[in-house]
Protein backbone atom coordinates (compact mmCIF):
# COMPACT_ATOMS: atom_id res chain seq x y z
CA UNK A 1 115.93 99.98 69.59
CA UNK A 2 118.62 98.56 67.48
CA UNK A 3 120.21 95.60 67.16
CA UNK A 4 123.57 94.84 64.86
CA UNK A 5 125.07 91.71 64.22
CA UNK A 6 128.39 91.19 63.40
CA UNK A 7 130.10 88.02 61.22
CA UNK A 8 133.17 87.19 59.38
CA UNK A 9 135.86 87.52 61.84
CA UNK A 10 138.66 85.09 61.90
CA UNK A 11 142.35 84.01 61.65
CA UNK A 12 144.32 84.46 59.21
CA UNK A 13 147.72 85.53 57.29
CA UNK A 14 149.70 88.77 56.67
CA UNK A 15 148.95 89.35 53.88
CA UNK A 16 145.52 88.12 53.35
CA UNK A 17 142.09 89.09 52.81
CA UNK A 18 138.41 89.27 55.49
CA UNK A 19 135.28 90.39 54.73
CA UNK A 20 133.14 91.64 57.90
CA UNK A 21 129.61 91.96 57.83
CA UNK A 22 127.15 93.87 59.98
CA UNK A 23 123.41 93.21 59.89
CA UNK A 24 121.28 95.85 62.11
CA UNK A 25 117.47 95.43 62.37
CA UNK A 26 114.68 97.05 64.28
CA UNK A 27 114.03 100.99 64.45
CA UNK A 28 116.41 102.19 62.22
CA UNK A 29 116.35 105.82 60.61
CA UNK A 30 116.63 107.13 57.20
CA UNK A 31 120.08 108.93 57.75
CA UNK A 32 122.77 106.58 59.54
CA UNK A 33 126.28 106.41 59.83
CA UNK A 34 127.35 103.00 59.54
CA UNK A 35 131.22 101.20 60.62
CA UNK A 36 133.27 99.86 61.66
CA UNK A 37 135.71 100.65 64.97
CA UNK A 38 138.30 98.60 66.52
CA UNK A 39 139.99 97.74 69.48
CA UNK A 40 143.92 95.99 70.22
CA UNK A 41 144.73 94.49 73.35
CA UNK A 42 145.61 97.35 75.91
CA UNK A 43 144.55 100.40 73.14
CA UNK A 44 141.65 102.44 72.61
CA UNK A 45 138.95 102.03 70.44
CA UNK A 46 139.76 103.80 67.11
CA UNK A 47 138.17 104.57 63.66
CA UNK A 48 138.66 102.04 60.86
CA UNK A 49 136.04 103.37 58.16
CA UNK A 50 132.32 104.76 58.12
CA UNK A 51 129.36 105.41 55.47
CA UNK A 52 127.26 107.91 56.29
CA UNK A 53 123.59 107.45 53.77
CA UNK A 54 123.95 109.88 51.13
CA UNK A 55 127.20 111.46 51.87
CA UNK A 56 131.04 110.11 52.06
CA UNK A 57 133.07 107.63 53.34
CA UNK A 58 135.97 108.30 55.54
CA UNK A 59 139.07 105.84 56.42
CA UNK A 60 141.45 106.01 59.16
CA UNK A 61 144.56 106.44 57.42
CA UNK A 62 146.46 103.15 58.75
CA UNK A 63 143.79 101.39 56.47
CA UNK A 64 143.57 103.50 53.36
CA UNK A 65 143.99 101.77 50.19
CA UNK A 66 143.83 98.46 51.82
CA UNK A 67 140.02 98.10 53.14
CA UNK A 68 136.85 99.31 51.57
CA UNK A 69 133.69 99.65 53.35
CA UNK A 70 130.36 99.43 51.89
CA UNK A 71 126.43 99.23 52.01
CA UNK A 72 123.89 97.56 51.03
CA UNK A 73 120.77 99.93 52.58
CA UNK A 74 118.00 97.19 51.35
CA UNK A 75 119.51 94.79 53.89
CA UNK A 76 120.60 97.64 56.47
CA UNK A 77 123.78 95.77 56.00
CA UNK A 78 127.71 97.39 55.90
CA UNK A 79 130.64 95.25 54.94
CA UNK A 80 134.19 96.04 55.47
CA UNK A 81 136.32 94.09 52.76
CA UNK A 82 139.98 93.80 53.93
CA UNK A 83 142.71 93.14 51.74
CA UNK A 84 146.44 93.10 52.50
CA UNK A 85 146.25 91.76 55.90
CA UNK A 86 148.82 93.13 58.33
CA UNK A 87 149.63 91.91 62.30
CA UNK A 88 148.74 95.60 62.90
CA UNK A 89 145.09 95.39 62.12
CA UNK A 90 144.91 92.14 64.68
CA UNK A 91 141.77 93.34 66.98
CA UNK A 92 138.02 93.17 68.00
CA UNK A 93 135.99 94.83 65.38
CA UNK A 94 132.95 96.63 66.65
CA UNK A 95 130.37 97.43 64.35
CA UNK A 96 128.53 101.09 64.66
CA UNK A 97 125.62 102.52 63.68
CA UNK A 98 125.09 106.17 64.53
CA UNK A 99 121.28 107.46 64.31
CA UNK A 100 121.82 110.91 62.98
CA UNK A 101 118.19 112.53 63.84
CA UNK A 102 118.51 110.95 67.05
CA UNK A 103 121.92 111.35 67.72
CA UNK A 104 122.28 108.30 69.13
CA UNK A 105 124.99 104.98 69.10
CA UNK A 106 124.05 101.68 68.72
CA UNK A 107 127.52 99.15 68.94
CA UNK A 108 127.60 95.19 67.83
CA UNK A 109 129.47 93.03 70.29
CA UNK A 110 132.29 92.76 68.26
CA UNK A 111 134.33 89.96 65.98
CA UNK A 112 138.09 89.20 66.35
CA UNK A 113 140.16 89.38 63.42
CA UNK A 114 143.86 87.98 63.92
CA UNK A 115 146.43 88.16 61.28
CA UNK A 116 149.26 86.20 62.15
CA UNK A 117 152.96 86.93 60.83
C-alpha cells in the first residue's frame, strides 16, 4: 500500500506564486509516474503535469510555461512549483502516483489552491 501526502495549498493572488508538495511512503516501486491532477468546482478532474522515473515530463497545456513539476526520488517526493498565478488554476489539487509494474493508482486527498483576482 501507498500512502501520499499532500502540503502547500493556499490563498493567494493572480499573479503569484505556490509550491505543492507530495510525500508518498510505504510499498513504492522502482518505475512511478508521479503528479499532480486537479479538480474546479462542478468540472472534471484534469491533468496538470506528471514525471514518470526515467522518462519525460508532460504538462497540460493551460499550465505550460507557468508551472514546473519535479522530483526528488530520495524522498519519494514531487513538487509542483507554480508561478504566474491565474483565477483559472483555483481548484483541489490531487496528488498521483501511478505504479507502473503494477498498474495501479494511488491518489492524496487533495489541497486547495485559490487565486483570487
Amino acid at each position: 500500500q501507498v500512502q501520499l501526502t499532500e502540503s502547500g495549498g493556499g490563498l493567494v493572488q493572480t499573479g503569484g506564486s505556490l509550491r505543492l508538495s507530495c510525500a508518498a511512503s510505504g510499498n513504492i516501486a522502482t518505475i512511478t509516474t508521479m503528479g499532480w491532477y486537479r479538480q474546479a468546482p462542478e468540472k472534471e478532474r484534469e491533468l496538470v503535469a506528471t514525471d514518470t522515473t526515467g522518462f519525460s515530463t508532460n504538462y497540460a497545456g493551460s499550465v505550460k510555461g507557468r508551472f514546473t513539476i519535479s522530483r526528488d526520488n530520495a524522498k519519494n517526493t514531487v513538487y509542483l512549483q507554480m508561478n504566474s498565478l491565474k483565477p483559472e488554476d483555483t481548484a483541489i489539487y490531487y496528488c498521483l502516483l501511478y505504479d507502473v509494474s503494477r498498474g495501479v493508482n494511488y491518489w492524496g486527498k487533495g489541497t486547495l489552491v485559490t487565486v483570487s483576482s
